[in-house]
Protein backbone atom coordinates (compact mmCIF):
# COMPACT_ATOMS: atom_id res chain seq x y z
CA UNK A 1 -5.90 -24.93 -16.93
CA UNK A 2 -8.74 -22.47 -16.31
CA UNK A 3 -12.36 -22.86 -14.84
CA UNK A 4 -14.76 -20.66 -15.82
CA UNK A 5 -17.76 -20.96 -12.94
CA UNK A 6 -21.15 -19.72 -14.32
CA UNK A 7 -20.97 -18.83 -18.50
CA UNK A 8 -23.76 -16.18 -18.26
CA UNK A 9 -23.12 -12.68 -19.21
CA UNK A 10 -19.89 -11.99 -17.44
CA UNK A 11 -18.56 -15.45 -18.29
CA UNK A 12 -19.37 -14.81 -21.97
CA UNK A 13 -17.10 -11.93 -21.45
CA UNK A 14 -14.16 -13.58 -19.73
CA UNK A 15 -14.15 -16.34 -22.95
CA UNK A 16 -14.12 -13.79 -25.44
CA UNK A 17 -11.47 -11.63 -23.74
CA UNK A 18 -9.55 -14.88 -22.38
CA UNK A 19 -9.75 -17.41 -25.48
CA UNK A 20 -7.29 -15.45 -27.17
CA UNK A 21 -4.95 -15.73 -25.22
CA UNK A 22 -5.01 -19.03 -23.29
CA UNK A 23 -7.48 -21.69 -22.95
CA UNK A 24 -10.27 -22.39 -20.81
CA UNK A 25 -10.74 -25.86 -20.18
CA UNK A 26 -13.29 -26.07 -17.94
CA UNK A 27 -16.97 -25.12 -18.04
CA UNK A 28 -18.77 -25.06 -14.44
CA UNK A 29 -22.83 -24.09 -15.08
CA UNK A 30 -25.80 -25.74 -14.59
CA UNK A 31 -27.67 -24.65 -17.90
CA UNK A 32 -28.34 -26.30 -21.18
CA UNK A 33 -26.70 -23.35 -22.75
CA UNK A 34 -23.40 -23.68 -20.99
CA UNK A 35 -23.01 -26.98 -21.80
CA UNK A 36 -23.69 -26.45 -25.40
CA UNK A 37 -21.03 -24.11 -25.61
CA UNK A 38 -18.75 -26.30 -23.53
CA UNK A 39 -18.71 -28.27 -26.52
CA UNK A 40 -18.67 -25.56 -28.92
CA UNK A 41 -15.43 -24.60 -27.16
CA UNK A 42 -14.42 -27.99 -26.63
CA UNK A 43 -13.90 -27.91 -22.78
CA UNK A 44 -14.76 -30.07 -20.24
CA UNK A 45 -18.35 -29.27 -18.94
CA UNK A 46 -19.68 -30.17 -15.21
CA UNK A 47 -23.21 -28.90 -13.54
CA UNK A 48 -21.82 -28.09 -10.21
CA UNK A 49 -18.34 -27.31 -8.57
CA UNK A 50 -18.18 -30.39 -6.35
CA UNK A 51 -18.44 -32.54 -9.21
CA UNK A 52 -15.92 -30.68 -10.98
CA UNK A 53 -13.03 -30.40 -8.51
CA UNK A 54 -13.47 -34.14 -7.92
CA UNK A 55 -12.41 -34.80 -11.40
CA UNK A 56 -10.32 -32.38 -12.22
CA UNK A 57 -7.60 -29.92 -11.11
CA UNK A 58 -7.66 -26.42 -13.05
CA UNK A 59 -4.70 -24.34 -12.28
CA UNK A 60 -7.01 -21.38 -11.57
CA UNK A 61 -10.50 -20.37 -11.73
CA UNK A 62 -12.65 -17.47 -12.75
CA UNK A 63 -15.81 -17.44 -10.75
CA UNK A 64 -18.55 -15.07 -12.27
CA UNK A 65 -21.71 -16.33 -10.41
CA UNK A 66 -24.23 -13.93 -8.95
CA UNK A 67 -22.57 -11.64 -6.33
CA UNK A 68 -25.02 -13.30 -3.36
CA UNK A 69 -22.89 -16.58 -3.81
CA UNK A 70 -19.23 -15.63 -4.50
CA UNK A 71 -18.12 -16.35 -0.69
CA UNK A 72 -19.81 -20.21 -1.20
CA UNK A 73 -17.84 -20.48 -4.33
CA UNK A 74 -14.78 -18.54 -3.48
CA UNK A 75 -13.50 -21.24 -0.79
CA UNK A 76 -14.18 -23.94 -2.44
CA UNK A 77 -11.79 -22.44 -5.01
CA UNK A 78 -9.16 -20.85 -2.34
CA UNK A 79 -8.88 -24.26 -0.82
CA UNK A 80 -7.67 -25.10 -4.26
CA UNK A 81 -5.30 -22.56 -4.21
CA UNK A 82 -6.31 -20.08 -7.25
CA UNK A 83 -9.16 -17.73 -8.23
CA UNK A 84 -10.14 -14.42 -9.47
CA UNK A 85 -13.74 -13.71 -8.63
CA UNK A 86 -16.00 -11.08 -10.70
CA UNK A 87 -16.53 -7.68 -9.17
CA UNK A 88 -18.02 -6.66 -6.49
CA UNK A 89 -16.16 -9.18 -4.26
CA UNK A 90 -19.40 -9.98 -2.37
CA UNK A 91 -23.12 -8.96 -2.58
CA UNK A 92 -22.16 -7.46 1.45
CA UNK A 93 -19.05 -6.35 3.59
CA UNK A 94 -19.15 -8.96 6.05
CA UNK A 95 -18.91 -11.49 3.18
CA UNK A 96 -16.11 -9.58 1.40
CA UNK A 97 -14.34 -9.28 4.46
CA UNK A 98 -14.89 -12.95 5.14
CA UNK A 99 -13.14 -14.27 1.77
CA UNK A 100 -10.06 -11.51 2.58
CA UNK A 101 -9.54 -12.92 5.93
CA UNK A 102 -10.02 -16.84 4.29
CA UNK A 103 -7.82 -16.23 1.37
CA UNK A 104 -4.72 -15.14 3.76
CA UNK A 105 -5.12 -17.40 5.69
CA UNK A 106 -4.55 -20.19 3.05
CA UNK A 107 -2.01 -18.01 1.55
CA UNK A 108 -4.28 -18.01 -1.99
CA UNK A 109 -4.20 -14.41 -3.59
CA UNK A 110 -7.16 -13.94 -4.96
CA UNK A 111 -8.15 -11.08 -7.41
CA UNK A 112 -11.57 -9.11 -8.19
CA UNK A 113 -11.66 -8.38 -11.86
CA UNK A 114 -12.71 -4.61 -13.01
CA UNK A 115 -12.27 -4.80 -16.60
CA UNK A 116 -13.63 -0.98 -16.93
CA UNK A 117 -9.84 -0.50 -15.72
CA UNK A 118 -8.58 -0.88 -19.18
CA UNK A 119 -11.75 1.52 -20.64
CA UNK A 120 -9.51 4.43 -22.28
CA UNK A 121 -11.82 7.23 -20.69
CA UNK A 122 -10.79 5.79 -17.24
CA UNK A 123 -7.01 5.62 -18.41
CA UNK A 124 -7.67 9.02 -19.54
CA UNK A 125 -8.94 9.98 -15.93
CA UNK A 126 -6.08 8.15 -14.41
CA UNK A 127 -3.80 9.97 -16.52
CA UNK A 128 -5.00 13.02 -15.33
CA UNK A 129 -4.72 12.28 -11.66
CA UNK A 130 -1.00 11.34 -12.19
CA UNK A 131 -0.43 15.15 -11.65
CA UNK A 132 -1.28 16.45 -15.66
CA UNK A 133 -3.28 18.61 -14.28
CA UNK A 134 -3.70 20.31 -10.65
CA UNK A 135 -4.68 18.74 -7.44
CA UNK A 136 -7.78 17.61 -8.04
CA UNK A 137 -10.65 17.90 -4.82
CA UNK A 138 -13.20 16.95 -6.22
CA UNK A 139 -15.13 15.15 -9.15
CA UNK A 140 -18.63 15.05 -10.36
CA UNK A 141 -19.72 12.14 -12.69
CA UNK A 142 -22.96 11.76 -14.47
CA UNK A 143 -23.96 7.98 -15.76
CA UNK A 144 -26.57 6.79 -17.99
CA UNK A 145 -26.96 2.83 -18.14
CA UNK A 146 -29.25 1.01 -20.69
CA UNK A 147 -30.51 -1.90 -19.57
CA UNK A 148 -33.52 -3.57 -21.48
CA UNK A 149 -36.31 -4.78 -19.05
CA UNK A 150 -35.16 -8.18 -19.07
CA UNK A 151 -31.69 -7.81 -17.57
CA UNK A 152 -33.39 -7.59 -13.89
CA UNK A 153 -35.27 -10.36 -14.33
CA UNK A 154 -33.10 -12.37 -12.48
CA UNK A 155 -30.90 -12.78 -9.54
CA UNK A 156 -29.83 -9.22 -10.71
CA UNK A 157 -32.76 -7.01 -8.62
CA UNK A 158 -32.40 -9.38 -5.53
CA UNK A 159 -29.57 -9.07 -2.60
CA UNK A 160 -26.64 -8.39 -4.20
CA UNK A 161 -27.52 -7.02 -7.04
CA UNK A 162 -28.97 -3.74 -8.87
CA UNK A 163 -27.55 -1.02 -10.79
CA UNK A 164 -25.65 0.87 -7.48
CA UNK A 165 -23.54 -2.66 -7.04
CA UNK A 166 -23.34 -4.49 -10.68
CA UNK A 167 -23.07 -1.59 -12.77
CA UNK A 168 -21.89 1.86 -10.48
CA UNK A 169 -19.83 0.72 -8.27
CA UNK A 170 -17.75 1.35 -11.91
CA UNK A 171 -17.76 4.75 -12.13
């Protein structure tokens, strides 16, 4: 039994790449549109987290809220015992570090998903530092990200966010 915290853009991603394989069962977002999907998908559909681990008791949650408020929605979830929060960890070090040092100590792994892992042009890179080629000391990367205006019109160009952190920290 899965949560799925927040069904915005990353969400959207983890149900399409997820749904296919097992189900998600819960929907945790305080939108109209998340809701309407909830029953699209036929899950269970809650506004807030409280309410949500009050009635029910997912096996394992995916949180994909704005980076500024993983740590306030990562221990609700490592109390539970299960999570995998959307990359970066934390919109800060000090946060990061904070849900590292949390998680052990309740014995809850918890994992950061980087789905660009799986990309074939960074398999293709990774193949190449398995020794195909010589040492390599040093690498130069140019990146070009499209973003229409209206991406950062949200939490996205506040703490925690921007192009360096969301969209980068990738490459």
């Amino acid at each position: 039994k899965i949560a799925l915290v927040v069904a915005g853009l990353a969400g959207k991603q983890h149900i399409h790449t997820i749904f296919k394989k097992i189900d998600i069962n819960l929907i945790i977002d305080p939108s109209q549109e998340a809701y309407e999907l909830s029953k699209k998908l036929n899950t269970q559909y809650f506004s807030n987290i409280a309410t949500a681990l009050e009635k029910c008791r997912p096996d394992g949650a995916i949180i994909a809220t704005p980076n500024s408020v993983h740590k306030k929605n990562a221990e609700l979830f490592i109390e539970k015992k299960y999570q995998l929060i959307e990359k970066p960890l934390s919109s800060n070090v000090k946060s990061a570090v904070d849900i590292v040092i949390y998680a052990k100590k309740q014995n809850t792994p918890i994992l950061t998903r980087h789905h660009r892992r799986h990309d074939k042009i960074i398999q293709k890179a990774k193949k190449i530092q398995s020794g195909d080629i010589d040492k390599i000391i040093t690498c130069h990367a140019t990146c070009w990200l499209f973003k229409p205006n209206n991406y950062f019109n949200s939490w996205r160009k506040s703490l925690g966010g921007g192009p360096l952190l969301i969209n980068l920290v990738y490459d």
